[in-house]
N, C-alpha and C. Protein backbone atom coordinates (compact mmCIF):
# COMPACT_ATOMS: atom_id res chain seq x y z
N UNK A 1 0.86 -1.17 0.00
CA UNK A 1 0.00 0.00 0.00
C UNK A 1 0.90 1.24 0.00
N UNK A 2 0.60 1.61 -0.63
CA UNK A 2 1.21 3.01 -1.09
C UNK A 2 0.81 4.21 0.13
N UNK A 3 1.75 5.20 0.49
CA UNK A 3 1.36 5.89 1.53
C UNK A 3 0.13 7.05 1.22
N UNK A 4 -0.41 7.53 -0.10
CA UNK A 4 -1.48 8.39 -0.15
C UNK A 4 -2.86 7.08 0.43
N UNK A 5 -2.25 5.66 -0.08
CA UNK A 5 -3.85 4.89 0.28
C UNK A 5 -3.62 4.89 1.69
N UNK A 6 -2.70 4.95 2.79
CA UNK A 6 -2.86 4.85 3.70
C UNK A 6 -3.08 6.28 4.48
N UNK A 7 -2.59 7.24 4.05
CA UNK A 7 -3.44 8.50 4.39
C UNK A 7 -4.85 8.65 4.20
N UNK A 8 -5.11 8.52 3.00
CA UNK A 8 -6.67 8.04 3.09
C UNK A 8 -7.54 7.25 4.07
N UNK A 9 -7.04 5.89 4.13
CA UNK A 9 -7.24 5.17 5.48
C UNK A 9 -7.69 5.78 6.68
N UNK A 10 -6.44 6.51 6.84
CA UNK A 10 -6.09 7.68 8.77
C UNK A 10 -7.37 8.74 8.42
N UNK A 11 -7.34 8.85 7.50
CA UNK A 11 -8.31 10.66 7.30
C UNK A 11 -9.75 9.86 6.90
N UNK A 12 -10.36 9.04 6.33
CA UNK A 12 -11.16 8.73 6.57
C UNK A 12 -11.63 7.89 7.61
N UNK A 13 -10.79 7.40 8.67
CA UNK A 13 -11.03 6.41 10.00
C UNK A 13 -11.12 7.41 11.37
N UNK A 14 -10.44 8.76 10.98
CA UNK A 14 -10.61 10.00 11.77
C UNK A 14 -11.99 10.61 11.89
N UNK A 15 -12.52 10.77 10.29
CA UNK A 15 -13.84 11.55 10.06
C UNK A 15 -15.02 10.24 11.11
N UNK A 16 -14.73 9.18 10.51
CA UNK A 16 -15.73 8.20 11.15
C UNK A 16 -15.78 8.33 13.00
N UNK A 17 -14.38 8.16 13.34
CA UNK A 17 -14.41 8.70 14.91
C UNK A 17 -14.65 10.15 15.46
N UNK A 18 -14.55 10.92 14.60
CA UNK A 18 -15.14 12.16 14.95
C UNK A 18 -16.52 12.16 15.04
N UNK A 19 -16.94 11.90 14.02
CA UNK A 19 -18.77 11.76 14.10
C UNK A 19 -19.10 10.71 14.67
N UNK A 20 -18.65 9.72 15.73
CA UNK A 20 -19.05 9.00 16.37
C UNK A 20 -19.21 9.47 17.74
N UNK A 21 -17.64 10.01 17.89
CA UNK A 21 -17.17 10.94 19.32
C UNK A 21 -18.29 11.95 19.42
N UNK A 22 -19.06 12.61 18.13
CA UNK A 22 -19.44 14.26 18.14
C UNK A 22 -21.19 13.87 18.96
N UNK A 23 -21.78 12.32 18.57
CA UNK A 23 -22.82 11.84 19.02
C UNK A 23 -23.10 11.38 20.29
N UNK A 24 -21.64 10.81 20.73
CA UNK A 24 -22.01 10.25 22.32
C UNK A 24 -20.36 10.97 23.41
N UNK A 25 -19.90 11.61 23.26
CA UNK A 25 -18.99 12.05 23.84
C UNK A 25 -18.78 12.05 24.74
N UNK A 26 -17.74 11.52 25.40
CA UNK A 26 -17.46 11.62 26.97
C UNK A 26 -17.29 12.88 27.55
N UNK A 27 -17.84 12.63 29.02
CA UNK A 27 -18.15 14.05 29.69
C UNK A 27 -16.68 14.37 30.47
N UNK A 28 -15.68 13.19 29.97
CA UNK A 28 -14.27 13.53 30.84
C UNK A 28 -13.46 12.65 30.13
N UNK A 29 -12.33 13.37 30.41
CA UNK A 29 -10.76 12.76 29.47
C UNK A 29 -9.83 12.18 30.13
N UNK A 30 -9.60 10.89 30.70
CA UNK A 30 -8.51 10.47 31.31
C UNK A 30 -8.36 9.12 30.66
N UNK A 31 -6.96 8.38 31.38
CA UNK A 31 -6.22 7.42 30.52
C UNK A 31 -8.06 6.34 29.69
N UNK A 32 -8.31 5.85 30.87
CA UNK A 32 -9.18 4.64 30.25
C UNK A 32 -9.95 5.37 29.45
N UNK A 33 -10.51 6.12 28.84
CA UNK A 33 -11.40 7.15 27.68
C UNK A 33 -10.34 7.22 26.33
N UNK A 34 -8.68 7.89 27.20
CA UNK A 34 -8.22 7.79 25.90
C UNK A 34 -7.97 6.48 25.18
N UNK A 35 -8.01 5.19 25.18
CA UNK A 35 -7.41 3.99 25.49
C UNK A 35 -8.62 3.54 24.36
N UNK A 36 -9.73 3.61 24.97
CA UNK A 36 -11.37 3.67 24.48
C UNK A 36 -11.29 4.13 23.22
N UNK A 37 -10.76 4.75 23.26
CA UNK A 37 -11.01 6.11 21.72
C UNK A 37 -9.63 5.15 20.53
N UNK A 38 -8.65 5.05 21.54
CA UNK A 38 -7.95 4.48 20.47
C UNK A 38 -7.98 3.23 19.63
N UNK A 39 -8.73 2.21 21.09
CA UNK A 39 -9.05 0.74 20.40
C UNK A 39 -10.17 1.17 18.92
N UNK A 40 -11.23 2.21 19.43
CA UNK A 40 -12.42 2.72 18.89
C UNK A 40 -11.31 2.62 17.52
N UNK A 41 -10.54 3.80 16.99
CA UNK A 41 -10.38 4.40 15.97
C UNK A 41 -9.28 3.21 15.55
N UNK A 42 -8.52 2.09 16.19
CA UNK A 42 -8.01 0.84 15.90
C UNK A 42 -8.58 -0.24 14.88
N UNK A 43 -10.03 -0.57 15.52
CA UNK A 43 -11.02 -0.89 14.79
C UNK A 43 -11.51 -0.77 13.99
N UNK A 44 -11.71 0.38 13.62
CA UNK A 44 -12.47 1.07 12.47
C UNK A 44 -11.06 1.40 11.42
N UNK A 45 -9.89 1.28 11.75
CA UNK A 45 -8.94 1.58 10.78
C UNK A 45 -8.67 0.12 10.12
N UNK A 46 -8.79 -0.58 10.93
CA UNK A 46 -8.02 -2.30 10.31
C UNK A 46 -9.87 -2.86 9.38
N UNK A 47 -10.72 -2.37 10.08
CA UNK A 47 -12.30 -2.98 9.05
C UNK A 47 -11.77 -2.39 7.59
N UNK A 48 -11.48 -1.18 7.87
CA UNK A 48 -11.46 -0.24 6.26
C UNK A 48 -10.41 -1.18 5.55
N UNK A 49 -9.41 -0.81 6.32
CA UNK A 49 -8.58 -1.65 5.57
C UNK A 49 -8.55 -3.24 4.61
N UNK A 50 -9.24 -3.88 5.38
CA UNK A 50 -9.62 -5.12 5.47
C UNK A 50 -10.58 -4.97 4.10
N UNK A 51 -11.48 -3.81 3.73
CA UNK A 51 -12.43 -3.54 3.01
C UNK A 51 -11.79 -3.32 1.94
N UNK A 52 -10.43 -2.10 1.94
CA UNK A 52 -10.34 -1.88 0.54
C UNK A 52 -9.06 -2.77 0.24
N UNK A 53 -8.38 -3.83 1.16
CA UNK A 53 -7.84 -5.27 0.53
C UNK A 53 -8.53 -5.92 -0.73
N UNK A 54 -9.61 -6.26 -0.18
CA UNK A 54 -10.59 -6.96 -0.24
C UNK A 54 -11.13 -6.49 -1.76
N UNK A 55 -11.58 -5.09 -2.26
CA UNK A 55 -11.52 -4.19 -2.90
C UNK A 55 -10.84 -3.96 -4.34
N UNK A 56 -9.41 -4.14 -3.74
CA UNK A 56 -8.60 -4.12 -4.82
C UNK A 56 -7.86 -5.58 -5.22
N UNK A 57 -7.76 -6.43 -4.38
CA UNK A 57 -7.94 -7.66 -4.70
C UNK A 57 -9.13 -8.01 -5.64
N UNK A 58 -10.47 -7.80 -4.94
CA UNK A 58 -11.40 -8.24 -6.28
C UNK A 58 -11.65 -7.66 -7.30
N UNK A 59 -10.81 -5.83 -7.83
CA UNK A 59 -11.27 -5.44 -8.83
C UNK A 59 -10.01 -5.89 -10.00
N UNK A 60 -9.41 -7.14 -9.37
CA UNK A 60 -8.15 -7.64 -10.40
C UNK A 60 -8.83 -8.43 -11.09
N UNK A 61 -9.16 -9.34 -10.53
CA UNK A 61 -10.32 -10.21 -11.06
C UNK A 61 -11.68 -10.01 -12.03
N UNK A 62 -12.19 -8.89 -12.18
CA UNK A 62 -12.67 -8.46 -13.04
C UNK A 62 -12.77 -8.31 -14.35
């Protein structure tokens, strides 16, 4: 993966945790919240990923 697809990745796995964070937000910031936020935006970075593998693997095949 080339580093613009993986900027893409970070900047769209950011927008998704922002508008997740912007709906239920914690009312306080300490270690276990930040920890929370990171598994959060962990998750959602390795699915995408996993998606546009998946993606460009099957548009070879085509």
């Amino acid at each position: 993966m080339v580093k613009t697809e993986v900027k893409y990745l970070m900047d769209t796995t950011r927008d998704i945790v922002v508008a997740k964070l912007s709906q239920s937000a914690p009312n306080y910031s300490d270690k276990d919240t930040g920890e929370a936020i990171a598994g959060m935006y962990e998750a959602i970075y390795n699915k995408l990923n996993d998606i546009y593998k998946a993606g460009i693997s099957g548009s070879s095949n085509e």
